[in-house]
C-alpha atoms as a PDB file:
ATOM      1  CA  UNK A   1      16.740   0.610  -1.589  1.00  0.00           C
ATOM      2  CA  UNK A   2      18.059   3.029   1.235  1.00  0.00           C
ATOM      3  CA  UNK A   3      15.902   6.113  -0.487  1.00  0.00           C
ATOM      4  CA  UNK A   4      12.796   3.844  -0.495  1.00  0.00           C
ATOM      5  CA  UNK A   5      13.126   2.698   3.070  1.00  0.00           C
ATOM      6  CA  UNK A   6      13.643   6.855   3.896  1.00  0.00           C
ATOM      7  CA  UNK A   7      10.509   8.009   1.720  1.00  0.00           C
ATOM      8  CA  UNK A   8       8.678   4.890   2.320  1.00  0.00           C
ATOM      9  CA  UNK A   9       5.502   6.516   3.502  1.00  0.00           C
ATOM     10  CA  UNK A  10       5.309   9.167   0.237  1.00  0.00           C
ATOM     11  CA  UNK A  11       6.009   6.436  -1.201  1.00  0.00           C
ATOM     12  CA  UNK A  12       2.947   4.567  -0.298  1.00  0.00           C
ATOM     13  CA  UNK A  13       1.026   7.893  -0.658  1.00  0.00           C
ATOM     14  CA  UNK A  14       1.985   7.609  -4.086  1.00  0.00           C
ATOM     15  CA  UNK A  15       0.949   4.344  -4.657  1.00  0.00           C
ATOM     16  CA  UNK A  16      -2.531   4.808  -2.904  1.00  0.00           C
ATOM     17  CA  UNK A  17      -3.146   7.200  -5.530  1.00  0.00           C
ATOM     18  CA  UNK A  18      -2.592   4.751  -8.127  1.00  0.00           C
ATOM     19  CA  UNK A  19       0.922   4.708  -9.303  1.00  0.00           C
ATOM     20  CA  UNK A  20       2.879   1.893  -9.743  1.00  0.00           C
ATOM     21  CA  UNK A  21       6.279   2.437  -8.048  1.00  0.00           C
ATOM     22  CA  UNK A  22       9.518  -0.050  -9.027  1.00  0.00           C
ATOM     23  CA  UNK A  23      11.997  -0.299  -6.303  1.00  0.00           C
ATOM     24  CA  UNK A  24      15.661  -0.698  -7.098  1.00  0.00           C
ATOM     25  CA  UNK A  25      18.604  -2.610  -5.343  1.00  0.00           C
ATOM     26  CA  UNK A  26      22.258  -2.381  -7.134  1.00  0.00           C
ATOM     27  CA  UNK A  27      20.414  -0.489 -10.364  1.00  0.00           C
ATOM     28  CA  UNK A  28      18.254  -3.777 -11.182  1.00  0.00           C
ATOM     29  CA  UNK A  29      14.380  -3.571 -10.315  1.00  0.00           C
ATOM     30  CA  UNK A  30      13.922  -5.121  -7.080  1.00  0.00           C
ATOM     31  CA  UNK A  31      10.129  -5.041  -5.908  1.00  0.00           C
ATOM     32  CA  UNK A  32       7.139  -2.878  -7.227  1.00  0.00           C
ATOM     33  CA  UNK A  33       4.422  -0.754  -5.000  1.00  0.00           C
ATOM     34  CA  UNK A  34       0.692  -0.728  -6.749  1.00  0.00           C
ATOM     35  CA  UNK A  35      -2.488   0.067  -5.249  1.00  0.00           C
ATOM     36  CA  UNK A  36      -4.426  -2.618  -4.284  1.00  0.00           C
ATOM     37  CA  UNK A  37      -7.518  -3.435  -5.989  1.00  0.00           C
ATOM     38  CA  UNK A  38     -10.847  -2.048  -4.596  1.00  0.00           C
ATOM     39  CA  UNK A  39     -12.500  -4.641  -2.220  1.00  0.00           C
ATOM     40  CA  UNK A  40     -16.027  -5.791  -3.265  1.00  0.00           C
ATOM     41  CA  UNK A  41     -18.601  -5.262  -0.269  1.00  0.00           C
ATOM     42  CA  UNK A  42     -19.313  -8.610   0.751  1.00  0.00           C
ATOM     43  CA  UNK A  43     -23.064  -9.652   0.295  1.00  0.00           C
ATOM     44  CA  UNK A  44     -24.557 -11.401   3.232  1.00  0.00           C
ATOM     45  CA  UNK A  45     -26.955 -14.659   2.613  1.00  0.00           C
ATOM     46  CA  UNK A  46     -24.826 -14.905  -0.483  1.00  0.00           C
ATOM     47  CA  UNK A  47     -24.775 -19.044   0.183  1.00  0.00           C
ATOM     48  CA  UNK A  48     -28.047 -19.406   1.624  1.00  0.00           C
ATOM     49  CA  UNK A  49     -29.369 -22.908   0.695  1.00  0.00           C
ATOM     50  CA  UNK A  50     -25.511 -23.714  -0.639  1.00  0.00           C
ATOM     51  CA  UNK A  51     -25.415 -25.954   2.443  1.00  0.00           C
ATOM     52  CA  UNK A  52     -27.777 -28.842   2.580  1.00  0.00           C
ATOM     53  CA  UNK A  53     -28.444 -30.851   5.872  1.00  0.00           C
ATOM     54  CA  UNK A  54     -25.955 -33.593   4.446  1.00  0.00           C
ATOM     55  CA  UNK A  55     -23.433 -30.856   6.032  1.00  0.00           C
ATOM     56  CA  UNK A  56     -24.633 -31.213   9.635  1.00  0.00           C
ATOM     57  CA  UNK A  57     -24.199 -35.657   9.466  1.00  0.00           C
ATOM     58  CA  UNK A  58     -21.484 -37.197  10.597  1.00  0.00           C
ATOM     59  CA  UNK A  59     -18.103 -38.138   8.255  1.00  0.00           C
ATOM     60  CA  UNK A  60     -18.097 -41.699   7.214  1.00  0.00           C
ATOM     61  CA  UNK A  61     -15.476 -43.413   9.625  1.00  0.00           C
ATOM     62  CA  UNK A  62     -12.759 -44.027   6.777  1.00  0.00           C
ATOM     63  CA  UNK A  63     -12.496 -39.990   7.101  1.00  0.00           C
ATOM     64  CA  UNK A  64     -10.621 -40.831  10.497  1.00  0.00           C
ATOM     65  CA  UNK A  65      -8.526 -43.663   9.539  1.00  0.00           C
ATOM     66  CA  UNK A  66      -4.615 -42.449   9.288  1.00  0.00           C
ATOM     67  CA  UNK A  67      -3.459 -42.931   5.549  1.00  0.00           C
ATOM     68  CA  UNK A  68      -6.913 -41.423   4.522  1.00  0.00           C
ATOM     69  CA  UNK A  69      -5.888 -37.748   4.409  1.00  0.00           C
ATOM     70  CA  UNK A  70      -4.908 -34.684   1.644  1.00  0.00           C
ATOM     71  CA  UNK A  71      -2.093 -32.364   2.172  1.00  0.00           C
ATOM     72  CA  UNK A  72      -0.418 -29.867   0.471  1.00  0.00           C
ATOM     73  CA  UNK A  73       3.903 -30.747   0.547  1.00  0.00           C
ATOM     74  CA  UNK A  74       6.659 -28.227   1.001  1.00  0.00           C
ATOM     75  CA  UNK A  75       6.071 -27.218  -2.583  1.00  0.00           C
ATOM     76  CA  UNK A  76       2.578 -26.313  -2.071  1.00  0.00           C
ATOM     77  CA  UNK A  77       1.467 -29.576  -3.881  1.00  0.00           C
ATOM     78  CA  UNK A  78      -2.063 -31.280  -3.251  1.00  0.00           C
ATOM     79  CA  UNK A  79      -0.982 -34.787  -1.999  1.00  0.00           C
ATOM     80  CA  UNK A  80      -2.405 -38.015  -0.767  1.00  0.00           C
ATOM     81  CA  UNK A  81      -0.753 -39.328   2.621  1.00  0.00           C
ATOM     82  CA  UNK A  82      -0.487 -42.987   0.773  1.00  0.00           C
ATOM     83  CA  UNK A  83       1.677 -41.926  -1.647  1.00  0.00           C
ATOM     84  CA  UNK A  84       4.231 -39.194  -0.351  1.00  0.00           C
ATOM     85  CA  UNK A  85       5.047 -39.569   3.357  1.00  0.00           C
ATOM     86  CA  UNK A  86       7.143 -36.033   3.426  1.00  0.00           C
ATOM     87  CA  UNK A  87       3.912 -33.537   4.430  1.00  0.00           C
ATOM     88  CA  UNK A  88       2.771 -30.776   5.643  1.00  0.00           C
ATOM     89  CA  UNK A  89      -0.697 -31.453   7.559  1.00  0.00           C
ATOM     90  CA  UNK A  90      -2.887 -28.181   8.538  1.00  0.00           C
END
């Protein structure tokens, strides 16, 4: 670990070039460097006519009521606020 925090930068040279680099703490594999994946150029108007003027109305008023809402819990879990009161609301 101390060698790849000292060459950390040729390190990540390395990896930019496309080598896959495992890291070591106490002789056991610890983390691994790989090049990311190349990013696809993102297409404008992509979702044109995707949304429909049914976007732009207003939510029914049960969308407001509290009990009425989706979360995901602690242990990134879809849940429904009736039926697990220990959430995490974004």
């Amino acid at each position: 670990m101390h060698e790849a925090k000292t060459y950390f930068s040729k390190l990540l040279a390395r990896a930019h070039t496309g080598e896959e680099i495992i890291i070591g703490k106490a002789g056991k594999p610890y983390a691994k460097l790989v090049p990311l994946s190349p990013v696809k150029e993102r297409v404008p108007g992509i979702a044109k006519g995707a949304v429909t003027e049914s976007f732009f109305e207003p939510l029914p008023e049960n969308e407001f009521k509290p009990g009425n809402h989706s979360y995901v819990n602690k242990k990134g879990n879809w849940k429904n606020e009736q039926n697990d009161k220990s959430r995490y609301l974004f």
